[in-house]
PDB file of N, CA and C in Angstrom:
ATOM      1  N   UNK A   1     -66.187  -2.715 -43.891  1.00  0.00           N
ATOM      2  CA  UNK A   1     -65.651  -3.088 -45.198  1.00  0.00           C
ATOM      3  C   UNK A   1     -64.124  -2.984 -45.165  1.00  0.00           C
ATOM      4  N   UNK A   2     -63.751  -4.144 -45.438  1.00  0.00           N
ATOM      5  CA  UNK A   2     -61.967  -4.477 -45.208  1.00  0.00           C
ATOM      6  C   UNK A   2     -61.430  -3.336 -46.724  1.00  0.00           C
ATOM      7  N   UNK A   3     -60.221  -2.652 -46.833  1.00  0.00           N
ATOM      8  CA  UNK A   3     -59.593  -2.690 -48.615  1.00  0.00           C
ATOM      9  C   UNK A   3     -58.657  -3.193 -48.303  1.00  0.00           C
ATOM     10  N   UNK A   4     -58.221  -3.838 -50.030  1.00  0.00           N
ATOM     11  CA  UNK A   4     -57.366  -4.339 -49.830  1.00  0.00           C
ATOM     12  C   UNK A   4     -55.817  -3.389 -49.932  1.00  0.00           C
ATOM     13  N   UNK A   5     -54.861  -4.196 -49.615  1.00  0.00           N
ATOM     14  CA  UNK A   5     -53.822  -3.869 -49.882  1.00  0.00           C
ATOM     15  C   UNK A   5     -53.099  -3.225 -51.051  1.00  0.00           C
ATOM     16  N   UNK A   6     -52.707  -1.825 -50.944  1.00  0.00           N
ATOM     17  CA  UNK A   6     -51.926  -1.611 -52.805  1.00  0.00           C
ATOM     18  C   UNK A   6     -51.225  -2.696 -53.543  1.00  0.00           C
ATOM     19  N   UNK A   7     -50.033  -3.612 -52.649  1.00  0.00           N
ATOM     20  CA  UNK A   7     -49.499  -4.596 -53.379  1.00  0.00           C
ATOM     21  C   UNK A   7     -50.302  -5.616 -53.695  1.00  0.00           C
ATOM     22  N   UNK A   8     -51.985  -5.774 -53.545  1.00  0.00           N
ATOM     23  CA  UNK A   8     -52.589  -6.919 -53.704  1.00  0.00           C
ATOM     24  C   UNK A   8     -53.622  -6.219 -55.184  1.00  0.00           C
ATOM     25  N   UNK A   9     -53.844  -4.598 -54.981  1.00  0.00           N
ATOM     26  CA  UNK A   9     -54.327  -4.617 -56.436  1.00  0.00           C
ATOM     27  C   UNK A   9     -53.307  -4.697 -57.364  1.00  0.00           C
ATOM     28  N   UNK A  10     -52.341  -4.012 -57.221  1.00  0.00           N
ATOM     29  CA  UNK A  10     -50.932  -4.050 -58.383  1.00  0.00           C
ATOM     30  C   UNK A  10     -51.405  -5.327 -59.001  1.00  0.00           C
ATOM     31  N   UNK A  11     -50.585  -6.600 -57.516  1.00  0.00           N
ATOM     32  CA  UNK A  11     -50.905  -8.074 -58.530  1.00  0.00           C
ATOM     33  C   UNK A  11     -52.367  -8.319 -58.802  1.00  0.00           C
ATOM     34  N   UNK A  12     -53.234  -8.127 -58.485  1.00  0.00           N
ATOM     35  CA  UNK A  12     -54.630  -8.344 -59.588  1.00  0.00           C
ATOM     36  C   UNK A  12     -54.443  -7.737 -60.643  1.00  0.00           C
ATOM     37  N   UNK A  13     -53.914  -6.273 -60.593  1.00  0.00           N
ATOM     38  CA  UNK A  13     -54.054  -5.665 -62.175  1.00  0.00           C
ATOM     39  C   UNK A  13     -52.882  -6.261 -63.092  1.00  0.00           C
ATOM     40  N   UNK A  14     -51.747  -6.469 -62.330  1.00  0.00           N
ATOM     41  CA  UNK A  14     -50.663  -7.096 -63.445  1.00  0.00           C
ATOM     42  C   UNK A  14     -51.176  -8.795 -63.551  1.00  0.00           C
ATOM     43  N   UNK A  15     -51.999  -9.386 -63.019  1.00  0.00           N
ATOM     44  CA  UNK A  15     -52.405 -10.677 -63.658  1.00  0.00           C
ATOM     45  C   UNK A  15     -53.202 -10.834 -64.220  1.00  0.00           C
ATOM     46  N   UNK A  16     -54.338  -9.753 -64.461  1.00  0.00           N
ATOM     47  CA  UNK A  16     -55.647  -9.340 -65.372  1.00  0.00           C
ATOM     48  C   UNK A  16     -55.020  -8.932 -66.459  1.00  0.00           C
ATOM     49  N   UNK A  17     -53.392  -8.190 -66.710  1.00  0.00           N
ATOM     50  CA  UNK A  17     -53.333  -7.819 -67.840  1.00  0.00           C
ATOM     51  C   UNK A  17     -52.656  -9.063 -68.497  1.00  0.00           C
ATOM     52  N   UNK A  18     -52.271 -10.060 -67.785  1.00  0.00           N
ATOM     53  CA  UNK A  18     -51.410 -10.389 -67.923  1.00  0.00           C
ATOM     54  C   UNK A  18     -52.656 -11.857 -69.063  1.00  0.00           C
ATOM     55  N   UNK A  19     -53.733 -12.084 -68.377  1.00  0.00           N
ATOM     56  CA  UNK A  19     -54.544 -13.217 -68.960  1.00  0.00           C
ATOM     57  C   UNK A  19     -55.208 -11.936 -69.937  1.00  0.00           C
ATOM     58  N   UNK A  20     -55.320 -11.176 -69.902  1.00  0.00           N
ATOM     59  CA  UNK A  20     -55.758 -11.055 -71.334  1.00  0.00           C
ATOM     60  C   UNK A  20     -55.055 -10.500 -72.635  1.00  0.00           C
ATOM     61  N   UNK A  21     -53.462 -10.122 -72.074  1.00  0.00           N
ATOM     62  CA  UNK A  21     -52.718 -10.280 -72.815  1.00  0.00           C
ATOM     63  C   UNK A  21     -52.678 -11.693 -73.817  1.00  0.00           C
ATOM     64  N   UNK A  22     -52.833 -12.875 -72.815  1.00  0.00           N
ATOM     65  CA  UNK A  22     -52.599 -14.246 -73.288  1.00  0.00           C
ATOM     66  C   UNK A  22     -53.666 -14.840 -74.382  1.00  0.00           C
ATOM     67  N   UNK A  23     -55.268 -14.093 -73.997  1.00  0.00           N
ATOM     68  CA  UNK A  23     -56.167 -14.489 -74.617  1.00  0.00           C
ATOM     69  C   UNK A  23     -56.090 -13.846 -76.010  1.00  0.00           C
ATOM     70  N   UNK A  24     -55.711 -12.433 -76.156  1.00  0.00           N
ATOM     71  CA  UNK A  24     -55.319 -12.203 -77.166  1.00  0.00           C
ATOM     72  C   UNK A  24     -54.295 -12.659 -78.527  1.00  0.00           C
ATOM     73  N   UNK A  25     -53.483 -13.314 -78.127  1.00  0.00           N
ATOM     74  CA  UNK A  25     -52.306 -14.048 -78.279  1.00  0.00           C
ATOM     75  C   UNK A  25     -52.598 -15.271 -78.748  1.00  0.00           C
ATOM     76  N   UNK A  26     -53.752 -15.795 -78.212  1.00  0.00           N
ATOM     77  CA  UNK A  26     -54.303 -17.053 -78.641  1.00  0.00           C
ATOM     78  C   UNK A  26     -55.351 -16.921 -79.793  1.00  0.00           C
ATOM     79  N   UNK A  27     -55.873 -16.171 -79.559  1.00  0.00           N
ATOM     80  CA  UNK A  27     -56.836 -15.419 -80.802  1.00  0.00           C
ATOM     81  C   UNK A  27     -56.079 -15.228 -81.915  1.00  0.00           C
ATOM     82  N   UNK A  28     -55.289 -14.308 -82.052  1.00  0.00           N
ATOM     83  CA  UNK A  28     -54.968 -14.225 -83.011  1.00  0.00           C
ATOM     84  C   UNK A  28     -54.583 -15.193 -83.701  1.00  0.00           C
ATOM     85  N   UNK A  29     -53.243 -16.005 -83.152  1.00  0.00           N
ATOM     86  CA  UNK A  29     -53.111 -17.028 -83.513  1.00  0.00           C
ATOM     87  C   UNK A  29     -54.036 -18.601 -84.302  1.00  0.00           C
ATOM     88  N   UNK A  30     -55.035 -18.258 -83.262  1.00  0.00           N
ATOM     89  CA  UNK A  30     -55.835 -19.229 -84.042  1.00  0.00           C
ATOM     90  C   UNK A  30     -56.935 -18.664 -85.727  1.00  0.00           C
ATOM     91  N   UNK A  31     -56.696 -17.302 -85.145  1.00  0.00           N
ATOM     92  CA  UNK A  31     -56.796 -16.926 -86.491  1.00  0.00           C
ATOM     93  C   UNK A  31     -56.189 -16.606 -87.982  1.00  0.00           C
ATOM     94  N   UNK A  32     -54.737 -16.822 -87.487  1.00  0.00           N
ATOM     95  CA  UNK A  32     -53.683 -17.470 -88.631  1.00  0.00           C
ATOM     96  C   UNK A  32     -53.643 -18.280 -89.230  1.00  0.00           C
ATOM     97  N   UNK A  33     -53.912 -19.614 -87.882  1.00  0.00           N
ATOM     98  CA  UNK A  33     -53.881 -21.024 -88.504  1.00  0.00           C
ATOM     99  C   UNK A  33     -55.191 -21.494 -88.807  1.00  0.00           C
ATOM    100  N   UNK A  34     -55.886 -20.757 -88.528  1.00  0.00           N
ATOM    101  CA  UNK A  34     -57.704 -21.654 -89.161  1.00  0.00           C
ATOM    102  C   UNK A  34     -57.886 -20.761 -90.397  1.00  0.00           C
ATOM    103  N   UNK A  35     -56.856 -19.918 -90.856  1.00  0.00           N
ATOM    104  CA  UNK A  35     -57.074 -18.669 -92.191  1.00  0.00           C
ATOM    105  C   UNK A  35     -59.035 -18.222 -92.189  1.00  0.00           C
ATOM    106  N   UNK A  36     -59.046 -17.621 -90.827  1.00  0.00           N
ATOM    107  CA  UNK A  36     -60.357 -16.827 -91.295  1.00  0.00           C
ATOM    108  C   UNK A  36     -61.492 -17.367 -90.308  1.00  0.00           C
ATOM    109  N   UNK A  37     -61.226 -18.118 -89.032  1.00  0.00           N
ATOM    110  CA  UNK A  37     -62.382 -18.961 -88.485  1.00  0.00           C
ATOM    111  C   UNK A  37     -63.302 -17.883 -87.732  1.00  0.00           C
ATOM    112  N   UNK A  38     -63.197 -16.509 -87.785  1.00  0.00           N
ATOM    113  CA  UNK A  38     -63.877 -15.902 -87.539  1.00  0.00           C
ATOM    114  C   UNK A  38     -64.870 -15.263 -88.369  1.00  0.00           C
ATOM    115  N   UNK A  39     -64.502 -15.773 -89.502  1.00  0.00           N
ATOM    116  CA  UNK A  39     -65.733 -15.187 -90.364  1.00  0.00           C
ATOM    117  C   UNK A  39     -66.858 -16.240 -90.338  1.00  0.00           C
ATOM    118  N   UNK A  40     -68.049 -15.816 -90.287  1.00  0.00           N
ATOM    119  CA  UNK A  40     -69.194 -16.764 -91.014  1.00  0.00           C
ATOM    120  C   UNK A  40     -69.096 -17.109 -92.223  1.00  0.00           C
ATOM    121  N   UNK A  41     -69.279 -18.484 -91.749  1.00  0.00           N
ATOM    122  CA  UNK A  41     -69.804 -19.613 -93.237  1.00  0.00           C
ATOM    123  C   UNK A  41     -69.686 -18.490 -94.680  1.00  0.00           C
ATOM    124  N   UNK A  42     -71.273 -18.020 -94.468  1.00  0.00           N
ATOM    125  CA  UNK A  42     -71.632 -16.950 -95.858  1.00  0.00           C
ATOM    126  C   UNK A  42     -70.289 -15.917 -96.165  1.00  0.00           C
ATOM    127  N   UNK A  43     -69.905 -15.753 -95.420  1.00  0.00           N
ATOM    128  CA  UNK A  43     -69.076 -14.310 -95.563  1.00  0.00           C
ATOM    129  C   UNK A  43     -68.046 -14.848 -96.313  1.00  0.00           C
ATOM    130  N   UNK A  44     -67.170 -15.963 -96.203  1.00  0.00           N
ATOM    131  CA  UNK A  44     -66.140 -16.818 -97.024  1.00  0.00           C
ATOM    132  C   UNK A  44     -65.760 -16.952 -98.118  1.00  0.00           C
ATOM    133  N   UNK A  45     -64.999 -16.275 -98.766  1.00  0.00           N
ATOM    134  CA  UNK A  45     -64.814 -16.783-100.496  1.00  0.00           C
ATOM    135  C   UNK A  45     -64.451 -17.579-100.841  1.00  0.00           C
ATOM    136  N   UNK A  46     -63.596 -18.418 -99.984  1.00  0.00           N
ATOM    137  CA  UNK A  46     -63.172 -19.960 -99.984  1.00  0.00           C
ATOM    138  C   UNK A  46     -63.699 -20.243 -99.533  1.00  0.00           C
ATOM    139  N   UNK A  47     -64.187 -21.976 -99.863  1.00  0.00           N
ATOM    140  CA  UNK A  47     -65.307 -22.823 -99.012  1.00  0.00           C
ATOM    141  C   UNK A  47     -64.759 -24.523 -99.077  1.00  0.00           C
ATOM    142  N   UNK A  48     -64.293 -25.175 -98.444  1.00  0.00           N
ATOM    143  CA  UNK A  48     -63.645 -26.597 -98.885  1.00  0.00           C
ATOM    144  C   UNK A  48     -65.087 -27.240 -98.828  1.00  0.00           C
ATOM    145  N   UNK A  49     -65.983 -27.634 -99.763  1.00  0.00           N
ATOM    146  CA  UNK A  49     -67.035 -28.433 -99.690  1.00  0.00           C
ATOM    147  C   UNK A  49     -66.762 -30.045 -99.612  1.00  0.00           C
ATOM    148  N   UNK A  50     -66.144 -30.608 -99.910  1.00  0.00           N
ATOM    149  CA  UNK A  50     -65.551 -32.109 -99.414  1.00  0.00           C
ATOM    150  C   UNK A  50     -63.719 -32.196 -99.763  1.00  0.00           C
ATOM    151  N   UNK A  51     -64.077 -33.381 -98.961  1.00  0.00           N
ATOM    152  CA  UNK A  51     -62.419 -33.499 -99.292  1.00  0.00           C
ATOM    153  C   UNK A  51     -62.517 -35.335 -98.902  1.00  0.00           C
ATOM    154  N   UNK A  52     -61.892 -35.804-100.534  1.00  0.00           N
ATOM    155  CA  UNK A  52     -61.676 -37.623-100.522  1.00  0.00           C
ATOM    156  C   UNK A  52     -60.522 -38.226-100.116  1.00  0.00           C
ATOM    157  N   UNK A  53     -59.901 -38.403 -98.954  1.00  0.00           N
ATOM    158  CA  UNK A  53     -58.665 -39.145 -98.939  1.00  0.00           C
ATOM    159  C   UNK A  53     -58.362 -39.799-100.281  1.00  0.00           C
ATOM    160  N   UNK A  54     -57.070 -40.331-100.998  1.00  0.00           N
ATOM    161  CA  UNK A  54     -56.858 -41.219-102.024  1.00  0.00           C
ATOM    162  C   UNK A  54     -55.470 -42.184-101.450  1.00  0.00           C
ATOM    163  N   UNK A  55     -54.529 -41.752-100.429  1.00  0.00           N
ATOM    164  CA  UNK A  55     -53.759 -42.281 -99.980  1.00  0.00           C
ATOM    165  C   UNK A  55     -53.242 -41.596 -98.536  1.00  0.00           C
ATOM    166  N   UNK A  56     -51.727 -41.664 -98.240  1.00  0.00           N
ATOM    167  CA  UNK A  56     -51.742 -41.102 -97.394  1.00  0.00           C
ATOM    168  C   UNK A  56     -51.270 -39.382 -97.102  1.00  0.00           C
ATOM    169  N   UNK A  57     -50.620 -39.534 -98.728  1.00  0.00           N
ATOM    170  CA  UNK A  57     -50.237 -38.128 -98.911  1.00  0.00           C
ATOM    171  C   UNK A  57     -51.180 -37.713-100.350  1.00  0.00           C
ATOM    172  N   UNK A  58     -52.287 -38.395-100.397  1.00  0.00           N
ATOM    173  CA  UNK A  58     -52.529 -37.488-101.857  1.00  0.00           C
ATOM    174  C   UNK A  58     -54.216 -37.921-101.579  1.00  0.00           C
ATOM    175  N   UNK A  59     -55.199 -36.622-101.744  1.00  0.00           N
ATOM    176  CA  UNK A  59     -56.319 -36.678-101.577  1.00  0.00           C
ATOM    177  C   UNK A  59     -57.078 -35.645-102.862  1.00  0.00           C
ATOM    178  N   UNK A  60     -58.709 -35.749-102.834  1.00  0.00           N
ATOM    179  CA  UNK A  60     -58.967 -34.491-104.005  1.00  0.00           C
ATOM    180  C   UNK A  60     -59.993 -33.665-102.967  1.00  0.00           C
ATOM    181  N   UNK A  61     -59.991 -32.524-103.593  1.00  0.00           N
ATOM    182  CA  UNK A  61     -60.946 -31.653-102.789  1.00  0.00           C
ATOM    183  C   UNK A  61     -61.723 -30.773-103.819  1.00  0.00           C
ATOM    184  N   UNK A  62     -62.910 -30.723-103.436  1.00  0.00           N
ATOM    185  CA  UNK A  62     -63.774 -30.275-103.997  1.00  0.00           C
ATOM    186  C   UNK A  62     -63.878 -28.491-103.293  1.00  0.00           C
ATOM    187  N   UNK A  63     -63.831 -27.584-103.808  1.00  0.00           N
ATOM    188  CA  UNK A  63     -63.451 -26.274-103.245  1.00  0.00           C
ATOM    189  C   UNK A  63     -64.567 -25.398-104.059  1.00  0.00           C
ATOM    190  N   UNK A  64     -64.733 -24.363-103.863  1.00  0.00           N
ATOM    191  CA  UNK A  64     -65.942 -23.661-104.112  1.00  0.00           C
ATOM    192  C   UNK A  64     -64.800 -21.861-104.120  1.00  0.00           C
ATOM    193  N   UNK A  65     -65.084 -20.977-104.998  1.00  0.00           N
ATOM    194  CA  UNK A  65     -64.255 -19.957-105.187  1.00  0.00           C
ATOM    195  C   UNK A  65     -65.272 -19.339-105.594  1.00  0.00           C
ATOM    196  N   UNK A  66     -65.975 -18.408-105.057  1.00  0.00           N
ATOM    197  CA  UNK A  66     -66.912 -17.361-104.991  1.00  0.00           C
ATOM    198  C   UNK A  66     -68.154 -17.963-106.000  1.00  0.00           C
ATOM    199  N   UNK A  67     -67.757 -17.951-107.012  1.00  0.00           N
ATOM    200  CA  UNK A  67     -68.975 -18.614-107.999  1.00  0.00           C
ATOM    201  C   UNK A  67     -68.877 -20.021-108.706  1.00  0.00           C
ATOM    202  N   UNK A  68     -67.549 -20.034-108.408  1.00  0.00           N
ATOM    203  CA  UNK A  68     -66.813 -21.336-109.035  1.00  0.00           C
ATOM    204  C   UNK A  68     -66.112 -22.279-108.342  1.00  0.00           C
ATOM    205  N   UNK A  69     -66.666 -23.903-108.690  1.00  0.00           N
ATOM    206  CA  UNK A  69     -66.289 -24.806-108.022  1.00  0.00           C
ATOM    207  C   UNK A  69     -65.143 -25.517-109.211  1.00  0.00           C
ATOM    208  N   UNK A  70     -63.981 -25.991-107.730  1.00  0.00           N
ATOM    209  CA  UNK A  70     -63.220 -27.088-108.875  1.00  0.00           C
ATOM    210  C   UNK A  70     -62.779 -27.943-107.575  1.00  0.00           C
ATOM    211  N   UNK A  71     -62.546 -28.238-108.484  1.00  0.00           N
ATOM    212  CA  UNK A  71     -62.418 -29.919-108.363  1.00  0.00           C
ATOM    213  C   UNK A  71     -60.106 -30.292-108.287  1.00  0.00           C
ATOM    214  N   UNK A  72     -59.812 -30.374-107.096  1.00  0.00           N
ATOM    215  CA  UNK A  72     -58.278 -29.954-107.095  1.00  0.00           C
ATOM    216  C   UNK A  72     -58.182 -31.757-106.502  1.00  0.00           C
ATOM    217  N   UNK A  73     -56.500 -31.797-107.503  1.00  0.00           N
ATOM    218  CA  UNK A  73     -55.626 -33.156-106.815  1.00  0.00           C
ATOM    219  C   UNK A  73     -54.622 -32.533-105.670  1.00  0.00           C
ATOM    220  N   UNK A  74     -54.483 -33.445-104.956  1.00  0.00           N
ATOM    221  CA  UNK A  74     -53.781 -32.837-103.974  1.00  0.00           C
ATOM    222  C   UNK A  74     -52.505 -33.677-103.481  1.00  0.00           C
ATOM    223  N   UNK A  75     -51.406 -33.458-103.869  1.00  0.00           N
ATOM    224  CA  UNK A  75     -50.150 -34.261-102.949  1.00  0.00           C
ATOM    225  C   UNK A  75     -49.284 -33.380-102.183  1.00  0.00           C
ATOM    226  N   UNK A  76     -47.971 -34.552-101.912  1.00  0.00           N
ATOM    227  CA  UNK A  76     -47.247 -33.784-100.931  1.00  0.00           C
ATOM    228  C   UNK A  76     -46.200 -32.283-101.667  1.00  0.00           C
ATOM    229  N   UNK A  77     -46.385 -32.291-103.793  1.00  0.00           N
ATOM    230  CA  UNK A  77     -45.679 -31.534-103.870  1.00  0.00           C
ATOM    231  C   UNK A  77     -46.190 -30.460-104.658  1.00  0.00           C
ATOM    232  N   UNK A  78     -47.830 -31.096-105.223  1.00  0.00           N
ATOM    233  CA  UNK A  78     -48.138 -29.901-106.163  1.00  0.00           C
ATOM    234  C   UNK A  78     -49.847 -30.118-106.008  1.00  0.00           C
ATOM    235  N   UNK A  79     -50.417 -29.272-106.311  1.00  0.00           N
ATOM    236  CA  UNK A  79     -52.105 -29.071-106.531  1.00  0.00           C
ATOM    237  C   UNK A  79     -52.258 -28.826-107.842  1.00  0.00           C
ATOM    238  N   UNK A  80     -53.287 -30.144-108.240  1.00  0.00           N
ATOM    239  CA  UNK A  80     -53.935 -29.816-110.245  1.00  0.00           C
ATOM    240  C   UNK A  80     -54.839 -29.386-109.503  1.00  0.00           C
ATOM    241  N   UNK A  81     -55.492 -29.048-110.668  1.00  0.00           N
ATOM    242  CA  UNK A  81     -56.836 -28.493-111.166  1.00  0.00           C
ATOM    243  C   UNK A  81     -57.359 -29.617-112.012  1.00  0.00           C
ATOM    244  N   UNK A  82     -58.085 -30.757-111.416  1.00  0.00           N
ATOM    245  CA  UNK A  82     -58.486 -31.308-112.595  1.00  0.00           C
ATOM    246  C   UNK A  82     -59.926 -31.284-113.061  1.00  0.00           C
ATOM    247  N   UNK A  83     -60.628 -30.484-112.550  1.00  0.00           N
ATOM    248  CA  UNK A  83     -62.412 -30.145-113.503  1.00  0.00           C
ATOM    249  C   UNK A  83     -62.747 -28.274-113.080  1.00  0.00           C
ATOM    250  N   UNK A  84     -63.278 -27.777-113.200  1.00  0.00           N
ATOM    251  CA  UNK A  84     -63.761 -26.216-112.907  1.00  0.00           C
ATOM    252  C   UNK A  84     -64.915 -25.819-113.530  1.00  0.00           C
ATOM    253  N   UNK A  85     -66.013 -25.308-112.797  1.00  0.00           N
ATOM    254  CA  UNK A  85     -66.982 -25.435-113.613  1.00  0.00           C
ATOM    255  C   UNK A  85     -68.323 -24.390-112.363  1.00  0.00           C
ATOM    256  N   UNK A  86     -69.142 -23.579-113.017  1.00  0.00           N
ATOM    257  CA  UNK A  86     -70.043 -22.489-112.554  1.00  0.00           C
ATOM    258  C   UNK A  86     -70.668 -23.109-111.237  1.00  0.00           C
ATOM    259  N   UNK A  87     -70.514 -22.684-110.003  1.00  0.00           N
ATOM    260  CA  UNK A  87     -71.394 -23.196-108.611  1.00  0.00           C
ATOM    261  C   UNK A  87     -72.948 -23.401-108.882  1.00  0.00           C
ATOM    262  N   UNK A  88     -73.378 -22.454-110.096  1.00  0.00           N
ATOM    263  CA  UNK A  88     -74.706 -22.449-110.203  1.00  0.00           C
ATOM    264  C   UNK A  88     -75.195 -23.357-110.986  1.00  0.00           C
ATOM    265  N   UNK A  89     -74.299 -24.599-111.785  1.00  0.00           N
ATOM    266  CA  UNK A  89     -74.843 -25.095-112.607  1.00  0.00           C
ATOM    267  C   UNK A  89     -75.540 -26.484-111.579  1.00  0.00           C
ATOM    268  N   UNK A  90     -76.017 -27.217-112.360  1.00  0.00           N
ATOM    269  CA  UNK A  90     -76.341 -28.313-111.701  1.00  0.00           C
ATOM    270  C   UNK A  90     -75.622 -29.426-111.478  1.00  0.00           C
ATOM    271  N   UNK A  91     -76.072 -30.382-110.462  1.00  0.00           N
ATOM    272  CA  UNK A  91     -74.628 -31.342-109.704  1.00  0.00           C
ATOM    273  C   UNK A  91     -75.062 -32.720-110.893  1.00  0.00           C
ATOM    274  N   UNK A  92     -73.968 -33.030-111.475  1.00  0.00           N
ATOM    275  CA  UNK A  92     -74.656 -33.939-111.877  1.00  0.00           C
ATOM    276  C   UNK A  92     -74.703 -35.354-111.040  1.00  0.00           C
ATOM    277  N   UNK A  93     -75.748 -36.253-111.664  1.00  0.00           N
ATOM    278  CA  UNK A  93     -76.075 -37.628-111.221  1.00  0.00           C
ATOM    279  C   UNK A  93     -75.190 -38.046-110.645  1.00  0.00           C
ATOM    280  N   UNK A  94     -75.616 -38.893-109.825  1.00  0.00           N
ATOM    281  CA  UNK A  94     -74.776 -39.836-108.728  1.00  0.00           C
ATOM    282  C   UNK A  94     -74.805 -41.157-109.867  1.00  0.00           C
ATOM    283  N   UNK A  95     -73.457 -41.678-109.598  1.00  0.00           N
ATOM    284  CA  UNK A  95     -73.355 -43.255-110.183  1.00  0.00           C
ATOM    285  C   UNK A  95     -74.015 -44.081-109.479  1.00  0.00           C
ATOM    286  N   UNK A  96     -74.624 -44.825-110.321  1.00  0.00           N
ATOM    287  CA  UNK A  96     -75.631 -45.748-109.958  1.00  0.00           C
ATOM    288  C   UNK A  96     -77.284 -45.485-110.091  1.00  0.00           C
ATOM    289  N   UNK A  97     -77.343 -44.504-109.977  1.00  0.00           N
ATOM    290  CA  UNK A  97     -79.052 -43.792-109.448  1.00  0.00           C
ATOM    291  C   UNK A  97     -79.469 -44.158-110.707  1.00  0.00           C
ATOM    292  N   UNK A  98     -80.795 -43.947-110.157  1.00  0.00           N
ATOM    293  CA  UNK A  98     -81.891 -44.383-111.207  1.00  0.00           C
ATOM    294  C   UNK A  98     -82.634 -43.218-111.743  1.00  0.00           C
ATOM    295  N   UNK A  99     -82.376 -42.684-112.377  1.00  0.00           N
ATOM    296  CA  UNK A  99     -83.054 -41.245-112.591  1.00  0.00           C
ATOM    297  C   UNK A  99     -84.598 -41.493-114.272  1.00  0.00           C
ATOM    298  N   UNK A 100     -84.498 -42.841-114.425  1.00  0.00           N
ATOM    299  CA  UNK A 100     -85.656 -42.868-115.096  1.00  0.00           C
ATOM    300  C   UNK A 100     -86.612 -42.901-114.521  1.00  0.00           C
ATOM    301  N   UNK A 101     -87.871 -42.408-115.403  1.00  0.00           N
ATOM    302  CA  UNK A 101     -89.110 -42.177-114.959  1.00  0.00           C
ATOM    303  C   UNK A 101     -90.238 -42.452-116.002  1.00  0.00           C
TER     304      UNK A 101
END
């Protein structure tokens, strides 16, 4: 059984610290910019349930806030609020549908 060289573990251990220094670094990071991608779905108090393009800077999003959904405009300089209303209530009808019976 060969060992290796001291200067050959040094550089294994300073390049082992060195990639998981990096992986860390990336983690975190992506956990800045995804605000939270490590939590599960359920666990989330924010939830973006759709989102409608309307142009190229202005879309609406439908968002979900623990019990409460609204309904937000969205541009390049401000966010309305334009509906808000209980997650538990019911969705209403789709336009068009036929809901007689």
């Amino acid at each position: 059984m060969q060992l290796m060289p001291n200067h050959d573990w040094a550089q294994y251990s300073l390049s082992m610290t060195f990639v998981l220094l990096l992986l860390a670094a990336v983690l975190w990071w992506l956990s800045r910019r995804n605000k939270g991608f490590l939590l599960p779905a359920t666990q989330r108090r924010i939830q973006i349930l759709e989102v409608y393009p309307m142009g190229l800077r202005h879309k609406l999003l439908l968002v979900q806030v623990d019990t409460q959904r609204l309904l937000l405009a969205v541009n390049s300089n401000d966010i309305q609020t334009l509906h808000a209303w209980p997650a538990d209530s019911p969705s209403p009808p789709m336009p068009g549908a036929d809901h007689a019976q």
